[in-house]
Protein backbone atom coordinates (compact mmCIF):
# COMPACT_ATOMS: atom_id res chain seq x y z
CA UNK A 1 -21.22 -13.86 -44.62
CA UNK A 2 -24.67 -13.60 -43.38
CA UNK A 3 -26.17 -10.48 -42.11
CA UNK A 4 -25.81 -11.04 -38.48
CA UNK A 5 -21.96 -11.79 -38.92
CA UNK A 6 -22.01 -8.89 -40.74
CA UNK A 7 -23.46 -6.33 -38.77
CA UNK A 8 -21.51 -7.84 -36.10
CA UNK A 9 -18.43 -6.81 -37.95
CA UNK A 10 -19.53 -3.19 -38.98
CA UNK A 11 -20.41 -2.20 -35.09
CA UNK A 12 -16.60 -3.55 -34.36
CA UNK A 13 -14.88 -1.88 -36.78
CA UNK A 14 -16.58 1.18 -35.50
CA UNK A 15 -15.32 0.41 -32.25
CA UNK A 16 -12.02 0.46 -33.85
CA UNK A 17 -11.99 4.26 -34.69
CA UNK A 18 -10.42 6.35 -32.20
CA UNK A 19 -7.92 9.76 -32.74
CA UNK A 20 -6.21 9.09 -30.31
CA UNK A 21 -2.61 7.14 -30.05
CA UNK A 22 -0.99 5.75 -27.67
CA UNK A 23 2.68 7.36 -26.83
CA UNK A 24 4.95 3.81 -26.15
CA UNK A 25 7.89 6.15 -25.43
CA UNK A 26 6.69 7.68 -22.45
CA UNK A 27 9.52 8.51 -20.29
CA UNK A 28 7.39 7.37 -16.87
CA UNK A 29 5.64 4.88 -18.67
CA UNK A 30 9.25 2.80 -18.98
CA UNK A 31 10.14 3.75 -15.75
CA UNK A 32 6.62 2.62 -14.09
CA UNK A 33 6.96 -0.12 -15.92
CA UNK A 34 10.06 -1.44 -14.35
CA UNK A 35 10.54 -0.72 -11.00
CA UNK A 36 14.02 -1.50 -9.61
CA UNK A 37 13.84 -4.75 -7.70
CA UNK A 38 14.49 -5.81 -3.70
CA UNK A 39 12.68 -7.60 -1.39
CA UNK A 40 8.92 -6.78 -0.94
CA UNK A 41 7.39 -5.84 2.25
CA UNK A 42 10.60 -5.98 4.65
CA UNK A 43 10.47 -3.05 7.07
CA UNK A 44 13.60 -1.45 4.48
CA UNK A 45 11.00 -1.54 1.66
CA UNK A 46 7.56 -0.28 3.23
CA UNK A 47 9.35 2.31 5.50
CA UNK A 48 11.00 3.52 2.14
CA UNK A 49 7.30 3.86 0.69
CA UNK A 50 6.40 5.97 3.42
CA UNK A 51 9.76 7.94 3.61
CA UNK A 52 9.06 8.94 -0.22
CA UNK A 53 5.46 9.69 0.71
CA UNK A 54 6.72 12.02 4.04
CA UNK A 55 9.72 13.59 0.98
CA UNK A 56 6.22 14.42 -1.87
CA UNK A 57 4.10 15.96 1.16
CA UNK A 58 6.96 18.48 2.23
CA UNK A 59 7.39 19.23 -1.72
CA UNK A 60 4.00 19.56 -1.87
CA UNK A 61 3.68 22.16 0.78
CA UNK A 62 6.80 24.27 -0.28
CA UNK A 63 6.67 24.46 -3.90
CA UNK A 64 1.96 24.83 -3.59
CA UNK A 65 1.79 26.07 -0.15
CA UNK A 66 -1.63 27.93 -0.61
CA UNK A 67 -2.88 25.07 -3.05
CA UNK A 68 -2.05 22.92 -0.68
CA UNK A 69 -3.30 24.18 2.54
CA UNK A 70 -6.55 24.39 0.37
CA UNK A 71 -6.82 20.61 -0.25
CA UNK A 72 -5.59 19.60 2.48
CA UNK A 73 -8.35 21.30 4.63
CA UNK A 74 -11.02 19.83 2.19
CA UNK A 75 -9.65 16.60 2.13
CA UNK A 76 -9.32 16.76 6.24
CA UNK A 77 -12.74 17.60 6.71
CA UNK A 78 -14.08 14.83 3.29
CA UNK A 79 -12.04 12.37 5.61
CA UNK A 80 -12.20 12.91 8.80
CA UNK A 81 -15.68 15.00 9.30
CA UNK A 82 -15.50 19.05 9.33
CA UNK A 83 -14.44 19.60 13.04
CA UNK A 84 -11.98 17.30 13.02
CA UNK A 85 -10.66 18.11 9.86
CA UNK A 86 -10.33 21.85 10.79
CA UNK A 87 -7.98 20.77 13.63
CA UNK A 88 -5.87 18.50 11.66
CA UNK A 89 -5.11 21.13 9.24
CA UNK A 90 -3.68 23.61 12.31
CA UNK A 91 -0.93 21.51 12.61
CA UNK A 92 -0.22 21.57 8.25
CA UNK A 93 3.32 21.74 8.78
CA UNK A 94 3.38 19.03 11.01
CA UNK A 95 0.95 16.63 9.78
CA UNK A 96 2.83 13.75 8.29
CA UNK A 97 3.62 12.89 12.71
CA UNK A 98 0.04 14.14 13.87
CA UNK A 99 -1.19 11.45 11.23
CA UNK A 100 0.81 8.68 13.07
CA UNK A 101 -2.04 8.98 15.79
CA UNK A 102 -4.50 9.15 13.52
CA UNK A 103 -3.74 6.30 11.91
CA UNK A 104 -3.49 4.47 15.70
CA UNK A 105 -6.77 5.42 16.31
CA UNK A 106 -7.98 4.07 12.99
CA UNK A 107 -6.71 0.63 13.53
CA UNK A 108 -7.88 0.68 16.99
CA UNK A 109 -11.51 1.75 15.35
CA UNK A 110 -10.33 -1.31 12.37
CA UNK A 111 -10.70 -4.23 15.45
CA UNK A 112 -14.46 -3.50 15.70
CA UNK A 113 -15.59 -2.61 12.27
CA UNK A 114 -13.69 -3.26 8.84
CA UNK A 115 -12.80 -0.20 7.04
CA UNK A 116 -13.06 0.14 3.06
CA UNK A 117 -10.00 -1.81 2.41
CA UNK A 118 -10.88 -5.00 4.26
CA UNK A 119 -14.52 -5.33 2.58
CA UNK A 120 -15.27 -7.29 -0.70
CA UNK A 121 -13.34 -9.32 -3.20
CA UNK A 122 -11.24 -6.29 -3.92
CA UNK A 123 -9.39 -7.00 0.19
CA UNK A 124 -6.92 -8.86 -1.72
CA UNK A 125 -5.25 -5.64 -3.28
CA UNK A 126 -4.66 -4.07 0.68
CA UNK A 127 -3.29 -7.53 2.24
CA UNK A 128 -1.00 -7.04 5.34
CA UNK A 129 2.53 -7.61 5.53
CA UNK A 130 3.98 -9.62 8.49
CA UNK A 131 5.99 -8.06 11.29
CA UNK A 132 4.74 -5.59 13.49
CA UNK A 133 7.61 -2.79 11.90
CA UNK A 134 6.63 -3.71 8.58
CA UNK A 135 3.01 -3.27 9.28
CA UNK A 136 3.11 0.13 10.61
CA UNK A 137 5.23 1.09 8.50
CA UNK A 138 2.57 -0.35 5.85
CA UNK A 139 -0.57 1.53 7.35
CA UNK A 140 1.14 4.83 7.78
CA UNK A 141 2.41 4.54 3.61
CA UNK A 142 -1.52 3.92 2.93
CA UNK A 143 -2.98 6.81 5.01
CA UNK A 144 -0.25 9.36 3.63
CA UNK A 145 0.34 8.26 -0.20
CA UNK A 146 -3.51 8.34 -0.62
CA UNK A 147 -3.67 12.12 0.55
CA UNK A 148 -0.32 13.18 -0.86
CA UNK A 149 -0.69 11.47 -4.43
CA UNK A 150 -4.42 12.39 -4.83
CA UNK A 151 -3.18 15.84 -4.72
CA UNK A 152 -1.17 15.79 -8.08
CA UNK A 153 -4.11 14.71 -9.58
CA UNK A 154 -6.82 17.11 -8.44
CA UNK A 155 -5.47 19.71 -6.88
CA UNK A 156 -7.84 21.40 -4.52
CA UNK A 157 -10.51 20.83 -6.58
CA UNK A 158 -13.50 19.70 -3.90
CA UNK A 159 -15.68 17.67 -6.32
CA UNK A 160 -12.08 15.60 -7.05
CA UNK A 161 -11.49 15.58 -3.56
CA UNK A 162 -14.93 14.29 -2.35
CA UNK A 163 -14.16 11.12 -5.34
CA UNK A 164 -11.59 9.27 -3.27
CA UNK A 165 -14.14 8.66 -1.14
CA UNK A 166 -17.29 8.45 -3.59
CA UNK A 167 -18.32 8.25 -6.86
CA UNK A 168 -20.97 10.95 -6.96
CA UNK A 169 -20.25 11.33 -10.58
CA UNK A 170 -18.14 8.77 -12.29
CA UNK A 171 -20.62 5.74 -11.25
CA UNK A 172 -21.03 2.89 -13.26
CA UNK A 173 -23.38 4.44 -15.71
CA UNK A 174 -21.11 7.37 -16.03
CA UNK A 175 -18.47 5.02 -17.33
CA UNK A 176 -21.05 3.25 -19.29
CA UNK A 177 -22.22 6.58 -21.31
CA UNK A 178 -18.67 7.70 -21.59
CA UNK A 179 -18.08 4.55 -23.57
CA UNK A 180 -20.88 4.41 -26.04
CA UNK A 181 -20.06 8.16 -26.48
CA UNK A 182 -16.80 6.78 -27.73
CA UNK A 183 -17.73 4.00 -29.43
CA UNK A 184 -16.45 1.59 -26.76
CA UNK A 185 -17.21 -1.71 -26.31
CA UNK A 186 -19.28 -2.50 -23.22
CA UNK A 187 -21.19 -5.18 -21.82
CA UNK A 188 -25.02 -4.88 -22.65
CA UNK A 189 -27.15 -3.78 -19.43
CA UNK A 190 -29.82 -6.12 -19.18
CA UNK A 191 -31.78 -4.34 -16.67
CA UNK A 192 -31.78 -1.48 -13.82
CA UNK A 193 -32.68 -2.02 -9.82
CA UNK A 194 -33.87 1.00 -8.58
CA UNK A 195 -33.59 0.03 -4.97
CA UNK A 196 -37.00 -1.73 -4.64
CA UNK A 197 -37.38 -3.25 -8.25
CA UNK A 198 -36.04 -4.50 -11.50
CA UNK A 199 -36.83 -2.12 -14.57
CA UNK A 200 -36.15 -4.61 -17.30
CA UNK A 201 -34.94 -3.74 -20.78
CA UNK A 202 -33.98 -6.96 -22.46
CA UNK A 203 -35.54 -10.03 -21.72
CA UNK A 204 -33.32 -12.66 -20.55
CA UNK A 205 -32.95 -16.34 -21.93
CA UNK A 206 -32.55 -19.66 -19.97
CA UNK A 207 -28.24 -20.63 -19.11
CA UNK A 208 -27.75 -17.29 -19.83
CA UNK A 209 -25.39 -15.34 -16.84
CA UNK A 210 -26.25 -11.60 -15.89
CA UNK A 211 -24.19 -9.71 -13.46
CA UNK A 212 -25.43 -7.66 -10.91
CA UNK A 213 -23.60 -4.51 -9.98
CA UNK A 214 -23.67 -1.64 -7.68
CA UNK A 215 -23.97 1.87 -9.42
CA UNK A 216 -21.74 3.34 -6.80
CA UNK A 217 -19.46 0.54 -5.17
CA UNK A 218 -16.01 -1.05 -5.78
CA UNK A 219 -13.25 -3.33 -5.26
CA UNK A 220 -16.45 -5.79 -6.34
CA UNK A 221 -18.43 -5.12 -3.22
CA UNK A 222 -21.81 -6.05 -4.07
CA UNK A 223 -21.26 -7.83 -7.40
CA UNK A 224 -23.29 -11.02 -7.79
CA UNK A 225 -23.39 -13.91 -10.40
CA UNK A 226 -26.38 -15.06 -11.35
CA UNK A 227 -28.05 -17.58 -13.57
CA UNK A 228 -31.30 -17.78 -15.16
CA UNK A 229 -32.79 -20.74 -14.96
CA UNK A 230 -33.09 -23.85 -12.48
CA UNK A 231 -30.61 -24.84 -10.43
CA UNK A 232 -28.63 -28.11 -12.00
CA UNK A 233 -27.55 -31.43 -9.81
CA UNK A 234 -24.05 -30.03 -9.80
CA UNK A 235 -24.50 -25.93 -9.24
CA UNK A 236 -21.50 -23.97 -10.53
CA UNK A 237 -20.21 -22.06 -7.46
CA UNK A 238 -20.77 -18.65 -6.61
CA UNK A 239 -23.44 -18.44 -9.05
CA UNK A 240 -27.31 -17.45 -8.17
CA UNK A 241 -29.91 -19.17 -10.06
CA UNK A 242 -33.03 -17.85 -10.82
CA UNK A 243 -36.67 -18.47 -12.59
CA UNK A 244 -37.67 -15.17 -14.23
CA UNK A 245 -37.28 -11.58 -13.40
CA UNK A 246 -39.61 -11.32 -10.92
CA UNK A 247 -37.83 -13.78 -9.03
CA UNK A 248 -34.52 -12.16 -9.13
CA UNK A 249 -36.46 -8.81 -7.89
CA UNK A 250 -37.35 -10.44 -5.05
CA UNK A 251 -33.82 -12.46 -4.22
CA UNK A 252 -31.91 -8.59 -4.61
CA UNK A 253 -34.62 -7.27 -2.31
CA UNK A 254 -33.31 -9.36 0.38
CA UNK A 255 -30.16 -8.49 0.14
CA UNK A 256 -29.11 -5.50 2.33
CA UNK A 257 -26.65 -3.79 0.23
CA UNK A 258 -29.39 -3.62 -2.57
CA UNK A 259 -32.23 -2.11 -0.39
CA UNK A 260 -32.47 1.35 -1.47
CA UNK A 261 -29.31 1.54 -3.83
CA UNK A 262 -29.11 1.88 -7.49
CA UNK A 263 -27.91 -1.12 -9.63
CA UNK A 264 -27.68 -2.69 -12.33
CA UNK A 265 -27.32 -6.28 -14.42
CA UNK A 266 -25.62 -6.82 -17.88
CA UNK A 267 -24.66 -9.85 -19.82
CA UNK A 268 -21.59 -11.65 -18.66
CA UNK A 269 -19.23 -12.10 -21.14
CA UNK A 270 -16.40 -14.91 -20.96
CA UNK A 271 -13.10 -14.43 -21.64
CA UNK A 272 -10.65 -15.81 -24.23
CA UNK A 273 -10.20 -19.55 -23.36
CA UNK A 274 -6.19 -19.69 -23.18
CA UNK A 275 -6.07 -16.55 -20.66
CA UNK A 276 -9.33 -17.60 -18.80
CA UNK A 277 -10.62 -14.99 -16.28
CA UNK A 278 -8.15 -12.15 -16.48
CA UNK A 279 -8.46 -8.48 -16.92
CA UNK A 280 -6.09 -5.73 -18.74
CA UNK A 281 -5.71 -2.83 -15.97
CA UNK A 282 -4.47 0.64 -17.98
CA UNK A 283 -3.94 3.89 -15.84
CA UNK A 284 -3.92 6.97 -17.83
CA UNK A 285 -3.12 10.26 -16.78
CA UNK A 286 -3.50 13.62 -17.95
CA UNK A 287 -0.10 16.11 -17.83
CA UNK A 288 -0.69 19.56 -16.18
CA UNK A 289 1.36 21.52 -19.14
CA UNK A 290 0.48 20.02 -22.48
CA UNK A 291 -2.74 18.70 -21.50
CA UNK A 292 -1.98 15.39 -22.99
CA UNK A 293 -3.20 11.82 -22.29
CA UNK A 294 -0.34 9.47 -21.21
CA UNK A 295 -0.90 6.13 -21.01
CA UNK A 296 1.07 5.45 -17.06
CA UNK A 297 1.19 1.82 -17.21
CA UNK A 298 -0.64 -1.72 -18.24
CA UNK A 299 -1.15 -4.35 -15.93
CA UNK A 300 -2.68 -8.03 -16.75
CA UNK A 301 -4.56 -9.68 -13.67
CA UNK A 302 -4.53 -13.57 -14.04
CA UNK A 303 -4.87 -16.83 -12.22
CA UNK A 304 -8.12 -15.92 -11.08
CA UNK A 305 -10.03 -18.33 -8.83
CA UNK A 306 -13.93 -16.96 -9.05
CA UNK A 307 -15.78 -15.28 -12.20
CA UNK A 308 -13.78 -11.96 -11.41
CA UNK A 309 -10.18 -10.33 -11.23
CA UNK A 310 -10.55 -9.78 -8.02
CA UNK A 311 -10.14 -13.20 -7.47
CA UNK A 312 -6.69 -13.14 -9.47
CA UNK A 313 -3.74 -14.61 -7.68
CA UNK A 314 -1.08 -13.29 -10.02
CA UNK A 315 -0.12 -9.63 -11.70
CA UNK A 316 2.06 -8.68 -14.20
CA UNK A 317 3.34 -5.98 -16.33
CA UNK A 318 2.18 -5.24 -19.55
CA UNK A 319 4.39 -4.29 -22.67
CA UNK A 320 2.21 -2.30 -24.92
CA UNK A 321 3.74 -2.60 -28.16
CA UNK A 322 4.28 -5.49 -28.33
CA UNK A 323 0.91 -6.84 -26.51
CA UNK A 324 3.03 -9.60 -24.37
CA UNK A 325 3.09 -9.63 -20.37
CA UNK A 326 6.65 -9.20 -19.35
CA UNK A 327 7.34 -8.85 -15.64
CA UNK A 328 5.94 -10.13 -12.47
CA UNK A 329 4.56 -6.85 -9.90
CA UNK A 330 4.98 -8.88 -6.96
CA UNK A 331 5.47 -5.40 -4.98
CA UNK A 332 1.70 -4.64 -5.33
CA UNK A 333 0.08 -5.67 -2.19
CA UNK A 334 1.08 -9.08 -0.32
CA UNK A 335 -1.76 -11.00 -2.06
CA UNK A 336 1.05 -11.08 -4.95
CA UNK A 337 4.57 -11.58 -3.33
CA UNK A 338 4.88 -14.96 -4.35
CA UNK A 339 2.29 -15.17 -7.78
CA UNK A 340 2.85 -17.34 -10.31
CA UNK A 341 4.76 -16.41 -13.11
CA UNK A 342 4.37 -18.61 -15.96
CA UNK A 343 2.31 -16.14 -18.21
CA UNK A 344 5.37 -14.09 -18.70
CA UNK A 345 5.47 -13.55 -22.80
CA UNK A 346 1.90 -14.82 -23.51
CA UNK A 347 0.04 -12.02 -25.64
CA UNK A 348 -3.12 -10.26 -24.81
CA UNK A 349 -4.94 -9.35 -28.07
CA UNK A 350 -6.09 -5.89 -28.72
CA UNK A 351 -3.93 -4.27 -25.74
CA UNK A 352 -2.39 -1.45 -27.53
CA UNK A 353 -6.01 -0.90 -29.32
CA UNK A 354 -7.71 -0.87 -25.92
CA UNK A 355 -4.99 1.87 -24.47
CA UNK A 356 -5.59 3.82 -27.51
CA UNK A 357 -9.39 3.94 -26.65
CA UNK A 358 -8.94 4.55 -22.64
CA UNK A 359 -6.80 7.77 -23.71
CA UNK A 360 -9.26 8.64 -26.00
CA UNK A 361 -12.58 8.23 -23.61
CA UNK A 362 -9.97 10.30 -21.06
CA UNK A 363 -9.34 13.13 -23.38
CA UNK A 364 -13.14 13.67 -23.65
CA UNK A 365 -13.80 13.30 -19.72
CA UNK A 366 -11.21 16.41 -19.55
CA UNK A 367 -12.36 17.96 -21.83
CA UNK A 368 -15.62 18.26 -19.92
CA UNK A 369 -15.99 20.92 -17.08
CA UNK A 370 -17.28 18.86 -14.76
CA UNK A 371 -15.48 15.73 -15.04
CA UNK A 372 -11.79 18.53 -15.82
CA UNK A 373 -10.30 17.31 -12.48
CA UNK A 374 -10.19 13.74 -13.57
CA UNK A 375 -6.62 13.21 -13.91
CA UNK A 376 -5.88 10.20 -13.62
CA UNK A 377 -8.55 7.10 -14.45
CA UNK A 378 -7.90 3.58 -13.95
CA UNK A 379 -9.58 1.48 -17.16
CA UNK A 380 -10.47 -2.01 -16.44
CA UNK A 381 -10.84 -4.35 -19.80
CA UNK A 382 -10.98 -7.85 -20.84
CA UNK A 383 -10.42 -10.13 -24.23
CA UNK A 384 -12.88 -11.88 -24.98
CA UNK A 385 -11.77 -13.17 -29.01
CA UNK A 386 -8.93 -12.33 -31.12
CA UNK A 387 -10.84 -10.49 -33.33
CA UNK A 388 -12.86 -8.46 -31.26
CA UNK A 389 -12.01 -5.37 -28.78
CA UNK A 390 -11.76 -5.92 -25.87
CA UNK A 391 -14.59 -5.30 -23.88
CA UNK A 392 -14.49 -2.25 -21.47
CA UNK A 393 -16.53 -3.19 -18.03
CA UNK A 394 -15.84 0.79 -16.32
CA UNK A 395 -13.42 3.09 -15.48
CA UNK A 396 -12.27 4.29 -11.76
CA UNK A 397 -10.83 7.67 -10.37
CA UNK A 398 -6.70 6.09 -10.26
CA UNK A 399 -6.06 7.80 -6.89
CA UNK A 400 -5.18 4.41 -5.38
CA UNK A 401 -3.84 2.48 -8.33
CA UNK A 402 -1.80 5.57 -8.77
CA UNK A 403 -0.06 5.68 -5.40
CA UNK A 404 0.85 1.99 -6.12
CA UNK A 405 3.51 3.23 -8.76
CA UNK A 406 4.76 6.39 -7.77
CA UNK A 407 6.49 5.50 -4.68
CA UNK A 408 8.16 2.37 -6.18
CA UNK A 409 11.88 3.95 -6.28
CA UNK A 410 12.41 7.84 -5.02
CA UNK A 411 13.71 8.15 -8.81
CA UNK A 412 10.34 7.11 -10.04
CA UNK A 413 8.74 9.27 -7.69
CA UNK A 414 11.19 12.37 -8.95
CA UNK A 415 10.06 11.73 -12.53
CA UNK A 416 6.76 11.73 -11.54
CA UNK A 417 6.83 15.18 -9.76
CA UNK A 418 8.85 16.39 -12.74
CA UNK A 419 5.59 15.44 -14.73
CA UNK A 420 2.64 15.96 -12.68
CA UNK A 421 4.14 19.02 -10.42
CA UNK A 422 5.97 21.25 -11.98
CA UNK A 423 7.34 24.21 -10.87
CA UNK A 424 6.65 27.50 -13.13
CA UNK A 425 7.56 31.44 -12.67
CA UNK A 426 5.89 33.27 -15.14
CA UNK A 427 4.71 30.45 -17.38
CA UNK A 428 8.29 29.54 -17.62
CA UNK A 429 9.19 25.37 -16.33
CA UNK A 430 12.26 26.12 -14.10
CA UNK A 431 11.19 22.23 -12.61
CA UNK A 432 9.76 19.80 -14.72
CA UNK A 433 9.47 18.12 -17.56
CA UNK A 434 6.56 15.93 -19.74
């Protein structure tokens, strides 16, 4: 073994090391895990979303009514601007139905300018279900399961409140630090855009791909493939090509979401041939009364059409003991109702290694006071080589990829209160359990 092979092998079995385990028994993990099937998006399904989501915003308010009332105004007035927001929260006992025109004036609003959901790659995850019944239904669930779930993971904390908006700190870089703090694998940055300019830090060599992020951005708004070097005869699509630096500089200088934003570029790593482009989604979450790192569920995104998942065109389940997909989540947004299914049983290297490092880069985020609200984080990992980690590109407050799971089945949703909101009386659990 030569020295480079070598060294490459000491910095991954470095990676390796982690304390932390990964608890395959988790009650809600199995549950999570396998939803009870029915027929996706019918007005019986999404009006049962939002019927669970009305049922965990009524539980919310009796069993943490001063809690409560002290998120809710905060995340009224993060939402929907301070005036408003005051207002909104006058009518706390009634808001699930003064939210119905809310949400009509939003999609009014939604025919002249796209919200959040419709921009970028990411689009595909908030896809529209047909029928006019089934689509309210739909945009009322989204409205209220974001407010009502985001709540058993912060709490009224403001600074976790203000991140399911923005990322003012967990950005990109924040991830990135977290994970070379933890000996994580992460892709190399190749250089930082300041808004105007490139600050280079590793030279870059011809055919070799760089992408070019957003600090503070997601569902892969703003992500850009690029190339150094000429274009060829046949140019592989979506990809920019470019001469040096310099020239790059002045191609993300024309681009208006780069004028005046932080970014950055780092190598572009390919995955594993047999899975192609693909990512490994975990969720962790952190439990109110032990403190603990749970690992909620693992997802594998496949079938992708571009250079990212969020070009995927399939989604399944995860088993993570045994490393193999298992079943279809065709529930997940209508992008996926009728996804292939042929991966079922094919393994992912490394999976239960890769949950073992996301709870472990989670414990330390909690442990630190200004990251402690952080309960849930959504990981997002690929394989890139059977004997190698996989490679960690960031992490994401879960409030959305949360919601997704806990109003799959009312008894999921019941197990997840149980675990996440608990009743106590005098540090006693008359309601709950881990």
């Amino acid at each position: 073994m030569n020295d480079s092979l070598r060294q490459r092998a000491g910095a991954a079995a470095k990676r390796l090391r982690t304390t932390a385990t990964v608890d395959t028994e988790f009650k809600l993990l199995k549950m999570v895990s396998n939803p009870p099937e029915r027929p996706w998006f019918t007005v019986r399904d999404v009006g049962e979303r939002y019927i669970l989501a009305v049922i965990l915003f009524y539980y919310c308010l009796l069993t943490r009514p001063f809690s409560f009332a002290l998120y809710t105004l905060r995340w009224n007035c993060v939402w929907y601007r301070t005036f408003p927001g005051f207002l909104l929260t006058f009518t706390l006992p009634w808001l699930p139905f003064v939210l119905v025109g809310v949400v009509l004036l939003e999609q009014i609003k939604n025919q002249f300018k796209a919200n959040w959901m419709a921009k970028g790659p990411g689009a595909i995850f908030y896809s529209k279900p047909k029928g006019i019944a089934a689509l309210v239904f739909w945009e009322l669930w989204l409205n209220l399961s974001m407010y009502t779930s985001v709540f058993l993971l912060t709490g009224p904390s403001s600074v976790g409140i203000r991140h399911s908006v923005d990322d003012i700190i967990t950005t990109k870089e924040f991830w990135f630090a977290k994970g070379k703090e933890c000996n994580a694998r992460y892709p190399k940055t190749i250089f930082k855009w300041n808004g105007k300019q490139i600050e280079v830090l590793y030279p870059v060599r011809e055919g070799q791909k760089v992408i070019c992020k957003l600090a503070n951005s997601y569902l892969g708004i703003g992500d850009i493939v690029t190339q150094c070097g000429p274009e060829p005869a046949k140019p592989e699509a979506g990809v920019v090509y470019f001469k040096d630096y310099d020239a790059l500089s002045t191609y993300l200088a024309g681009i208006e979401e780069y004028k005046g934003e932080a970014a950055f570029g780092t190598e572009f790593l390919q995955p594993i041939k047999h899975l192609g482009v693909h990512q490994t989604d975990i969720l962790t979450i952190k439990l109110p009364q032990s403190g603990k790192v749970k690992v909620l569920r693992c997802l594998y995104w496949g079938d992708c059409t571009g250079h990212t998942s969020h070009s995927a065109t399939s989604a399944y389940f995860m088993d993570i003991k045994t490393e193999r997909i298992s079943n279809p989540i065709h529930w997940y947004s209508v992008s996926f109702k009728d996804g292939p299914e042929d991966k079922v049983g094919f393994r992912v290297p490394r999976t239960l290694e890769a949950c073992a490092k996301a709870v472990e880069m989670h414990q330390v985020i909690a442990s630190d006071s200004a990251t402690s609200w952080c309960n849930g984080i959504g990981w997002d990992c690929m394989v890139t080589a059977e004997n190698e980690p996989q490679v960690f590109f960031e992490g994401n407050f879960a409030g959305s990829r949360f919601r997704r799971h806990i109003f799959a089945s009312p008894q999921i949703l019941w197990a997840t209160v149980r675990a996440m909101l608990p009743i106590t009386f005098c540090g006693l659990v008359i309601f709950g359990s881990e």
